[in-house]
N, C-alpha and C. Protein backbone atom coordinates (compact mmCIF):
# COMPACT_ATOMS: atom_id res chain seq x y z
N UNK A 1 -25.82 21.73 1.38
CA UNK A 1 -27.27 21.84 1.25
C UNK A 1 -27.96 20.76 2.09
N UNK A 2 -29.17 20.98 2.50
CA UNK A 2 -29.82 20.28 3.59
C UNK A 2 -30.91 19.58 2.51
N UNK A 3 -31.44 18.19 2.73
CA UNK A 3 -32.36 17.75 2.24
C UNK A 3 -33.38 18.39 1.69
N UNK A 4 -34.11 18.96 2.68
CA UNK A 4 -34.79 19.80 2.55
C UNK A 4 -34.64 20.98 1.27
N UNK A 5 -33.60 21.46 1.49
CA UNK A 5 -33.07 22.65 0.38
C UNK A 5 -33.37 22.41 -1.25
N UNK A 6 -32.53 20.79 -1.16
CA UNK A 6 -32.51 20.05 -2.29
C UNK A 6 -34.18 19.34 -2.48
N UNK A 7 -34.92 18.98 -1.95
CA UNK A 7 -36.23 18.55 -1.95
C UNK A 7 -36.89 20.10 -2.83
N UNK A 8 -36.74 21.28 -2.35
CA UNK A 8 -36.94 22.18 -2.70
C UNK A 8 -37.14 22.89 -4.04
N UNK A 9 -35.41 22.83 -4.26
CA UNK A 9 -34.73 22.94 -5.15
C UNK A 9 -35.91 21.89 -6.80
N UNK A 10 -35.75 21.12 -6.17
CA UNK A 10 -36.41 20.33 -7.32
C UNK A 10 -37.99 20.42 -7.51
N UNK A 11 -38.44 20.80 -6.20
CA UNK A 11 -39.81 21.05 -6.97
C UNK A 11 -40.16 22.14 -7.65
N UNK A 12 -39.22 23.00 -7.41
CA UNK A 12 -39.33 24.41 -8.20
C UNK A 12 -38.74 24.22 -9.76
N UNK A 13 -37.88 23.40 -9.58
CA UNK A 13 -37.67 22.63 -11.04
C UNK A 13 -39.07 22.27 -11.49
N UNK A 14 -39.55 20.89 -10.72
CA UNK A 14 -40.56 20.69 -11.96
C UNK A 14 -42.13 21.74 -11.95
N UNK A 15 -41.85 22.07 -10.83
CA UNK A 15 -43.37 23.50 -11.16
C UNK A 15 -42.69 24.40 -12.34
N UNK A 16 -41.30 25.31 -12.56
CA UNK A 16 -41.29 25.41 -13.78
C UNK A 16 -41.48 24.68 -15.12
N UNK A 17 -41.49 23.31 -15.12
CA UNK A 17 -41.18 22.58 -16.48
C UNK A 17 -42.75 22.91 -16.55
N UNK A 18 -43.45 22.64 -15.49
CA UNK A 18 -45.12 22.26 -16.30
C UNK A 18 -45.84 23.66 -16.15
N UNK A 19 -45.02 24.86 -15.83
CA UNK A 19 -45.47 26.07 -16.61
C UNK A 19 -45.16 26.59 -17.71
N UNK A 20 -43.74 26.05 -17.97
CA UNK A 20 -43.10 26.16 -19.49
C UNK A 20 -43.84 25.61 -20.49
N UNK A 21 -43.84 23.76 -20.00
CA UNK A 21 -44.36 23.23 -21.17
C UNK A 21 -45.40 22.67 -21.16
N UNK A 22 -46.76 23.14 -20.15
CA UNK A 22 -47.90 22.87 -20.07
C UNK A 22 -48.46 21.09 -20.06
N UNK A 23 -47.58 20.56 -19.55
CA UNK A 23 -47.23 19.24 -18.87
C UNK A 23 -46.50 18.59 -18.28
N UNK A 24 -46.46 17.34 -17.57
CA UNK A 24 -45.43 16.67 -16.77
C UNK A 24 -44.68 16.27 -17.65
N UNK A 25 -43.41 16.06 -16.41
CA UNK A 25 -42.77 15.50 -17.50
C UNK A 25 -42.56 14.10 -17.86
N UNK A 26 -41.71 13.62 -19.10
CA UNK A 26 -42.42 12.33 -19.45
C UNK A 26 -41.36 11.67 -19.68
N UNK A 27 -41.47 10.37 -19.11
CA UNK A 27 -40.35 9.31 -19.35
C UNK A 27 -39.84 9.05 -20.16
N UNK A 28 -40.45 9.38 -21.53
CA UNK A 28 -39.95 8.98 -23.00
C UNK A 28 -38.93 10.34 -23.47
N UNK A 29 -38.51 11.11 -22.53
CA UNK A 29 -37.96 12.29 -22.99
C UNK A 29 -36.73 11.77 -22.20
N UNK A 30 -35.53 11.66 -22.33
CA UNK A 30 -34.34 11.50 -21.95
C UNK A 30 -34.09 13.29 -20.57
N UNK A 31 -34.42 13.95 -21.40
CA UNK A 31 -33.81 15.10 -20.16
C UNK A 31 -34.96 15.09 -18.84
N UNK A 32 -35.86 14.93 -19.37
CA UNK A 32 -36.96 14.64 -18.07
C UNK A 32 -37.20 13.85 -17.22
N UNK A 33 -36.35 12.58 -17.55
CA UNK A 33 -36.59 11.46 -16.54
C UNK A 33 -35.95 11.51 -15.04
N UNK A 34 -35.36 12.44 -15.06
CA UNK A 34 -35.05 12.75 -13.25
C UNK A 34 -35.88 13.16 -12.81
N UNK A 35 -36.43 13.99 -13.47
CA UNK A 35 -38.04 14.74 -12.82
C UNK A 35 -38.74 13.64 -12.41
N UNK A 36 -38.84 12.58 -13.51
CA UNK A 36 -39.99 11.94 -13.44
C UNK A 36 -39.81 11.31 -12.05
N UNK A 37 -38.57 10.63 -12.14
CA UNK A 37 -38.40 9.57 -10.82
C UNK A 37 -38.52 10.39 -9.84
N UNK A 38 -38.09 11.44 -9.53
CA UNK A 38 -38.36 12.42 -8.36
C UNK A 38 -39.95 12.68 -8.15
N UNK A 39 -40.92 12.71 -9.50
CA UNK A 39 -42.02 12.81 -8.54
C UNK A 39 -42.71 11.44 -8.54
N UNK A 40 -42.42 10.44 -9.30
CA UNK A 40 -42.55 8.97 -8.46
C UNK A 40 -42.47 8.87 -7.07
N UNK A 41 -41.24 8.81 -6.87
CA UNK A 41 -40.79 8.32 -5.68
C UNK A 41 -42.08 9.47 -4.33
N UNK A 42 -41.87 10.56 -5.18
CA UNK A 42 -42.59 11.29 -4.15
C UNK A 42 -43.86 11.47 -3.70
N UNK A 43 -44.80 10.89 -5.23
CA UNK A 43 -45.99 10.37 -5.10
C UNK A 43 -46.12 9.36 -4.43
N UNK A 44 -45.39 8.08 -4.27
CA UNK A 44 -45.22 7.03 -3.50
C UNK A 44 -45.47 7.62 -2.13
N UNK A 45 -44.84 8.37 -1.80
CA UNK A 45 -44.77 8.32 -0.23
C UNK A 45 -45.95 9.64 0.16
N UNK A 46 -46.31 9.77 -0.58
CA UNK A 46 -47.38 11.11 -0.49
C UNK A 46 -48.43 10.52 -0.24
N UNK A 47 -48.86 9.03 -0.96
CA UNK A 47 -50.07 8.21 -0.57
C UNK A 47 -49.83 7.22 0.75
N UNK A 48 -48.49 7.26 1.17
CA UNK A 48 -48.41 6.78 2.47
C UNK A 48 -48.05 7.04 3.28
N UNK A 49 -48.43 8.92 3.12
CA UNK A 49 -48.45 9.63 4.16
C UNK A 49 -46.83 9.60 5.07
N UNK A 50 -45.83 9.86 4.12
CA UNK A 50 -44.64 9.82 4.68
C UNK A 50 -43.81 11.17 4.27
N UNK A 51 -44.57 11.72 3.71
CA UNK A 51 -44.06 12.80 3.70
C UNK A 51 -44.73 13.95 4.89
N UNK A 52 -43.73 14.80 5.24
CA UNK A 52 -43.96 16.02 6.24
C UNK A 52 -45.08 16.98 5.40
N UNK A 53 -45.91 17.61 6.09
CA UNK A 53 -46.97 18.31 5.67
C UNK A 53 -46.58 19.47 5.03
N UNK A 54 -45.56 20.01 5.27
CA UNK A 54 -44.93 21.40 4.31
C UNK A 54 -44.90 20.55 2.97
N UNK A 55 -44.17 19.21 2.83
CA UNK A 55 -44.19 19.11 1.38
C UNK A 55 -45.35 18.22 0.80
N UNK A 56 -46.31 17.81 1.65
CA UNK A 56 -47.34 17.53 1.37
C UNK A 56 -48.34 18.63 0.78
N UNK A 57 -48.46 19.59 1.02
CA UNK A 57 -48.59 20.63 0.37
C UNK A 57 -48.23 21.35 -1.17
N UNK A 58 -46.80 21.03 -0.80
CA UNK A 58 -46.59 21.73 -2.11
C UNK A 58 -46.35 20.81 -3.09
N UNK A 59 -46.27 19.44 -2.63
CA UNK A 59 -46.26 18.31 -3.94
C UNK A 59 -48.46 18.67 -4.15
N UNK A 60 -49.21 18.70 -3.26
CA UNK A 60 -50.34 18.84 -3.94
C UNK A 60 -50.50 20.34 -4.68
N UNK A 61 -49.81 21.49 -4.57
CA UNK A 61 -50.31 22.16 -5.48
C UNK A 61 -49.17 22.20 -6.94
N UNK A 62 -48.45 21.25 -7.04
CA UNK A 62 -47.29 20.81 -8.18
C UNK A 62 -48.38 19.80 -8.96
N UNK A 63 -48.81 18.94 -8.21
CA UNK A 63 -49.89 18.35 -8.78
C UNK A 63 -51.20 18.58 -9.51
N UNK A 64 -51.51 19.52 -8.72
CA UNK A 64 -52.62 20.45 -9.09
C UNK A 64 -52.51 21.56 -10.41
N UNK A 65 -51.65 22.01 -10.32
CA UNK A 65 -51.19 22.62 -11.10
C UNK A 65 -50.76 21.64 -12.68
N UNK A 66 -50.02 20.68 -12.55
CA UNK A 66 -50.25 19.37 -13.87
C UNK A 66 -51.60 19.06 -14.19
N UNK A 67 -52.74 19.31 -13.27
CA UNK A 67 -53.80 18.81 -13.68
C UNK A 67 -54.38 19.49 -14.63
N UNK A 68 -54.56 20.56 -14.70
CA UNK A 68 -54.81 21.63 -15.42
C UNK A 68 -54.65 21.39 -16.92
N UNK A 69 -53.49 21.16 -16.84
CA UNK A 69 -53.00 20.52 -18.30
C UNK A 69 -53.20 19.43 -19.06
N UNK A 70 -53.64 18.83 -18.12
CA UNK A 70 -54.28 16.77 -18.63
C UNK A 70 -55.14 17.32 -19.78
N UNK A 71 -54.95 16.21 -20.68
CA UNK A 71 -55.24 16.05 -22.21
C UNK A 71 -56.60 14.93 -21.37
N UNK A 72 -57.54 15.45 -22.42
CA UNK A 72 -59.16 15.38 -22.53
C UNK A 72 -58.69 13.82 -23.40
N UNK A 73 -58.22 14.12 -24.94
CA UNK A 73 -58.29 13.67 -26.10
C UNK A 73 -56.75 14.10 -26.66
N UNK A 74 -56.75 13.57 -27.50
CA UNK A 74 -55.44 14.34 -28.52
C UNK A 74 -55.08 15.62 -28.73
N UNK A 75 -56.46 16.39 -28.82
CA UNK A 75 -56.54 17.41 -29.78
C UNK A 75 -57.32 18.68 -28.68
N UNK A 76 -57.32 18.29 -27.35
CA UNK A 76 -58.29 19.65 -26.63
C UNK A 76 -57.99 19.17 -25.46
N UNK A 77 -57.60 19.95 -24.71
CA UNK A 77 -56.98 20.17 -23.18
C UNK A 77 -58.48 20.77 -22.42
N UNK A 78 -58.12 20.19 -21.23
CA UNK A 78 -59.25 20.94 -20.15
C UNK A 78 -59.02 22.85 -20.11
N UNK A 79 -58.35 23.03 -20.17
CA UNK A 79 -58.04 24.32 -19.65
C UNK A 79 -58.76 25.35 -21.28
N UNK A 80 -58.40 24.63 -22.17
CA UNK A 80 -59.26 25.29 -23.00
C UNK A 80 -60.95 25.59 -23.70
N UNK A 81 -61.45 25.19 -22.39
CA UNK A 81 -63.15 25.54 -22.71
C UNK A 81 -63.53 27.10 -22.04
């Protein structure tokens, strides 16, 4: 597999998790923390413009797509007005 493949591979991982479970995933969860560091690391370099524009792209609509889901409060999500 080519970088790329595997770069791939994983964002389609976490675009499923945060259609499954209507959030990112979270450090305090033991099975999620690869995700997490994977989109660390990838946010890192996304703000310094070191990533190639194909995945500049699709880390912003992976992103975009988590946003949706951001908690207002405890108790009421944006997506539900």
């Amino acid at each position: 597999m080519t970088y790329d493949e595997i770069w791939l591979l994983k964002w389609h991982e976490c675009m499923s998790y945060v259609e499954e479970n209507k959030r990112m995933p979270s450090k305090y969860h033991v099975m999620d923390r690869h995700m997490v560091n994977w989109l660390k690391y990838n946010r890192k370099m996304f703000k310094k413009n070191k990533l190639n524009e194909a995945r500049r792209e699709r880390l912003a609509i992976l992103l975009a797509e988590a946003d949706r889901y951001r908690r207002v409060n405890q108790y009421s999500y944006y997506n539900k007005r």
